[in-house]
Protein backbone atom coordinates (compact mmCIF):
# COMPACT_ATOMS: atom_id res chain seq x y z
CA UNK A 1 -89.68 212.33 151.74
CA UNK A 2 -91.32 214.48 149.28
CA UNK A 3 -89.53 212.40 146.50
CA UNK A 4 -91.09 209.25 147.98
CA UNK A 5 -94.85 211.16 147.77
CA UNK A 6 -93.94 212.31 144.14
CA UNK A 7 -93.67 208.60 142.84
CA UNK A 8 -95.92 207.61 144.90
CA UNK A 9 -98.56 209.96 143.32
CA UNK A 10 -97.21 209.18 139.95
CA UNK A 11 -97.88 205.26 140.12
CA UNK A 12 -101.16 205.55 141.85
CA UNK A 13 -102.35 207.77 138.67
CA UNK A 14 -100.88 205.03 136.76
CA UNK A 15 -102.52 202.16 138.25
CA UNK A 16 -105.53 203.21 139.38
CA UNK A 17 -107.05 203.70 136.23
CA UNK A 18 -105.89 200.07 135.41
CA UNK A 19 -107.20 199.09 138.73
CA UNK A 20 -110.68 200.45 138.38
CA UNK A 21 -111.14 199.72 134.48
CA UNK A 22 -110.23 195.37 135.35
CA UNK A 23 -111.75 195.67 138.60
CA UNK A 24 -115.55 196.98 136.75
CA UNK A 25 -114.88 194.49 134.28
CA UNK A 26 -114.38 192.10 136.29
CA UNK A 27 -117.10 192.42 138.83
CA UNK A 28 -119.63 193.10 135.47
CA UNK A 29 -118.70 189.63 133.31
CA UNK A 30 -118.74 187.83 137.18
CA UNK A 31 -122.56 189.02 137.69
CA UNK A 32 -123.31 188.72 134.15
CA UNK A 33 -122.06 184.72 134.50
CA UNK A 34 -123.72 183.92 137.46
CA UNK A 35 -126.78 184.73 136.00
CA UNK A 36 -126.13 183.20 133.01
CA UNK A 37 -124.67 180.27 134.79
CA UNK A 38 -127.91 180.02 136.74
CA UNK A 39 -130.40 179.85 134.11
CA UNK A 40 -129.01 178.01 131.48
CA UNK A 41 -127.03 175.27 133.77
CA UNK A 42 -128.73 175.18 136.81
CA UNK A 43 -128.65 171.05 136.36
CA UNK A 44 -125.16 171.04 136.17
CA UNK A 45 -123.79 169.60 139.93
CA UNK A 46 -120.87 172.05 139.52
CA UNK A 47 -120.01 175.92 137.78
CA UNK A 48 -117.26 176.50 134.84
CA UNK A 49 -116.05 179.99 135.43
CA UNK A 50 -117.06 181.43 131.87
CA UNK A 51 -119.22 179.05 130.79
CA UNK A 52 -122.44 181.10 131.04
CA UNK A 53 -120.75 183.91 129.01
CA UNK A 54 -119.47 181.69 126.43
CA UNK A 55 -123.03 180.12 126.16
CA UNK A 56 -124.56 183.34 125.87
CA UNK A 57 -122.29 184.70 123.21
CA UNK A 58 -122.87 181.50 120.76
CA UNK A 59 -126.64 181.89 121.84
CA UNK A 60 -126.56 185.60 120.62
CA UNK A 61 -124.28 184.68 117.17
CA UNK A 62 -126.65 181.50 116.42
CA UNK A 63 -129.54 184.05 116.90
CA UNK A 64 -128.09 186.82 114.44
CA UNK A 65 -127.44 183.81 111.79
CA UNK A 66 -131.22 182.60 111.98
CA UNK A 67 -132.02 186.41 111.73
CA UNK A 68 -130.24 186.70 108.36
CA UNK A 69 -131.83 183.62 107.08
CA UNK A 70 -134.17 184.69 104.20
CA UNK A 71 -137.09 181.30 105.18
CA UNK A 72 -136.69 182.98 108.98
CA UNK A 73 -136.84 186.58 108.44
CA UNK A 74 -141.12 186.78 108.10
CA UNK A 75 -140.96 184.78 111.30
CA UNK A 76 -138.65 187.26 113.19
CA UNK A 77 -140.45 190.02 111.54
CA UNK A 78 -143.57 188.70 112.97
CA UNK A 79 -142.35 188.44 116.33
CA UNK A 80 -141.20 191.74 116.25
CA UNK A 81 -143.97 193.31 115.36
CA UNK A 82 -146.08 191.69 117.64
CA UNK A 83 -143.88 193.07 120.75
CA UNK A 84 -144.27 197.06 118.65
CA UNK A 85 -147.59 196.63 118.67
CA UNK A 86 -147.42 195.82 122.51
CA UNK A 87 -149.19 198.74 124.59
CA UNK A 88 -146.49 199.86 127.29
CA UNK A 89 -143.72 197.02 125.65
CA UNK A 90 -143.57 198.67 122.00
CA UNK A 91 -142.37 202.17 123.95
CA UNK A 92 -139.47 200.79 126.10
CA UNK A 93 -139.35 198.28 122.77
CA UNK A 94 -139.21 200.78 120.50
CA UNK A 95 -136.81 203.21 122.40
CA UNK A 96 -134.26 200.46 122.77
CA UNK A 97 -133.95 199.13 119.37
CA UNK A 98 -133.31 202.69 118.30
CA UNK A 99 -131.04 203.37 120.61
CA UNK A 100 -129.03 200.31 119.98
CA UNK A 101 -129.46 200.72 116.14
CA UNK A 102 -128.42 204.07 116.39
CA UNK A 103 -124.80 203.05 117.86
CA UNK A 104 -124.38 199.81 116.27
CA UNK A 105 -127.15 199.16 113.39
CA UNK A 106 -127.98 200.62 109.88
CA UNK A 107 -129.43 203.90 110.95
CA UNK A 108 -126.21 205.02 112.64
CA UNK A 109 -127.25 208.27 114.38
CA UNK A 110 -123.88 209.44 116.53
CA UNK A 111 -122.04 210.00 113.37
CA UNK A 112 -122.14 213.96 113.22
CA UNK A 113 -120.34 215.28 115.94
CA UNK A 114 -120.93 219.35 116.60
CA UNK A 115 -120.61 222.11 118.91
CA UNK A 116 -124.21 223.53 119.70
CA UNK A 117 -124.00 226.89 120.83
CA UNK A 118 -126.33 226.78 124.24
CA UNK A 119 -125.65 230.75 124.94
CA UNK A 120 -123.31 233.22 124.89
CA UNK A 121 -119.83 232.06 125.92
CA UNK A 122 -121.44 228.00 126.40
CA UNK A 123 -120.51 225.55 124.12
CA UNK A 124 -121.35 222.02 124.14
CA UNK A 125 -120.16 219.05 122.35
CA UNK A 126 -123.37 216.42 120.84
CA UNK A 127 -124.80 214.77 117.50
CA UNK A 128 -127.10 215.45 114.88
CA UNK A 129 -129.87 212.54 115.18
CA UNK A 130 -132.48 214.40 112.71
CA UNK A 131 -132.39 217.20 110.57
CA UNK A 132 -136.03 217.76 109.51
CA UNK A 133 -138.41 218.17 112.66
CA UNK A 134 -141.51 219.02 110.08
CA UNK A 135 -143.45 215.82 111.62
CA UNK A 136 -143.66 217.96 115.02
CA UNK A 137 -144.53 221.14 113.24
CA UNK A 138 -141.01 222.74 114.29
CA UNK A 139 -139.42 224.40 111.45
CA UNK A 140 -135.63 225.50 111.20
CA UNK A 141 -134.17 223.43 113.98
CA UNK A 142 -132.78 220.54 114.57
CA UNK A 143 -132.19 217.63 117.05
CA UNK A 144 -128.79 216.92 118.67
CA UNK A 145 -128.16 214.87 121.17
CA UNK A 146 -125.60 216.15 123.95
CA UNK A 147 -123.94 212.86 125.59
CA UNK A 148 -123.26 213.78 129.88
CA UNK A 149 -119.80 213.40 131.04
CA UNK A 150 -118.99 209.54 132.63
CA UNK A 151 -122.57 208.31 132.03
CA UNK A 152 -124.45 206.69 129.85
CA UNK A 153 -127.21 209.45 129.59
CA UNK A 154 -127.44 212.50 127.58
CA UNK A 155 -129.91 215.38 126.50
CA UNK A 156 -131.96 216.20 123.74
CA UNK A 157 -131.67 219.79 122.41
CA UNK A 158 -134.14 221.53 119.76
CA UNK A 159 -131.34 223.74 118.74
CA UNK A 160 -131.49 226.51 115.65
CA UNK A 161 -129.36 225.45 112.47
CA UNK A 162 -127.62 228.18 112.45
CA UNK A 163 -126.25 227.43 116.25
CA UNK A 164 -124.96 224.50 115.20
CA UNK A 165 -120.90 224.15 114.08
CA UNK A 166 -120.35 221.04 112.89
CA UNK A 167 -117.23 218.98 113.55
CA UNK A 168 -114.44 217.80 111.10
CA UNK A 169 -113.55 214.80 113.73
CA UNK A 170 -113.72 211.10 113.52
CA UNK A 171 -117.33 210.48 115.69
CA UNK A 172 -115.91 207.96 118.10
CA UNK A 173 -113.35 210.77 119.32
CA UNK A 174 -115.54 213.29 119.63
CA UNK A 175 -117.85 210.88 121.61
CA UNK A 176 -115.38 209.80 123.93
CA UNK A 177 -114.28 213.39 124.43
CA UNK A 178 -117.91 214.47 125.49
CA UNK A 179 -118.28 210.97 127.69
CA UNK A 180 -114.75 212.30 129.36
CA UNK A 181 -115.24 215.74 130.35
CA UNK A 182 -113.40 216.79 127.89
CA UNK A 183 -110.77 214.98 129.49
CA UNK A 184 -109.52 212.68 126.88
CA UNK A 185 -107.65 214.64 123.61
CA UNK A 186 -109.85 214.03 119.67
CA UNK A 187 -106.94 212.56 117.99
CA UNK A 188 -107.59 212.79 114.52
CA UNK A 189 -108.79 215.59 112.49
């Protein structure tokens, strides 16, 4: 019997995490088509599974081609603007674009991975987003962002230079590490 519970035990840990990770994709691209579905083909007299994502992915790629266009660039520029200079819209505006840019755009920011030295004995993995905090008349620190475990929120330290160790990892490891609890190994050094 206690055979029986052993591989039991050892397929559940096997498919469970197979489970859940299809299972949350599944149910997010679902909800994500519906809505899609909904808005851009509510006309249609009948639903193609898919066919809202689809849309909205050759939406998104005709977008980023206009967007590199050099005639459409002072129009998107405008645009832009006008929603920074927004009151109340440029803030959650403004706080999103950097935040996406900072994963995916030119002004990578999560590309220093360190340890930040919280206290005595507490370590904590996170990333250098700026070096020089001069603008808000704080000398000799610097900001690092500290990722939480198994959600997509984090904290902002003010931490002293010399409290800082930085990392000789590739960036996506070491974020993947801190998103895991530590649970998931840095491969590559």
């Amino acid at each position: 019997m206690r055979l029986i519970l052993i591989y039991f035990f050892r397929g559940l840990l096997f498919i469970l995490p197979i489970f859940a990770t299809f299972y949350v994709l599944i149910v997010i691209v679902n909800w994500t088509d519906d809505r899609l579905h909904s808005l851009l083909f509510s006309w249609a007299p009948f639903q193609v599974p898919g066919l809202g994502i689809i849309s909205a992915f050759f939406m998104i790629v005709i977008l980023g081609y206009a967007v590199s266009w050099t005639i459409s660039r002072p129009i998107f520029s405008y645009f832009e603007n006008l929603i920074a200079r927004t009151p109340l819209v440029k803030i959650i505006y403004t706080a999103f674009k950097d935040f996406t840019e900072a994963f995916v755009g030119k002004k990578k920011k999560f590309n220093r991975p360190v340890i930040v030295n919280l206290m005595e004995g507490v370590d904590r993995v996170g990333f250098i987003t700026t070096d020089d905090l001069s603008l808000l008349g704080i000398e000799n620190k610097i900001a690092v962002y500290c990722p939480h475990s198994y959600n997509f929120s984090g904290n902002l330290f003010l931490v002293d230079s010399n409290k800082i160790t930085p990392l000789d990892v590739n960036p996506t490891d070491a974020m993947k590490f801190a998103v895991s609890a530590g649970v998931t190994q840095i491969e590559s050094l």
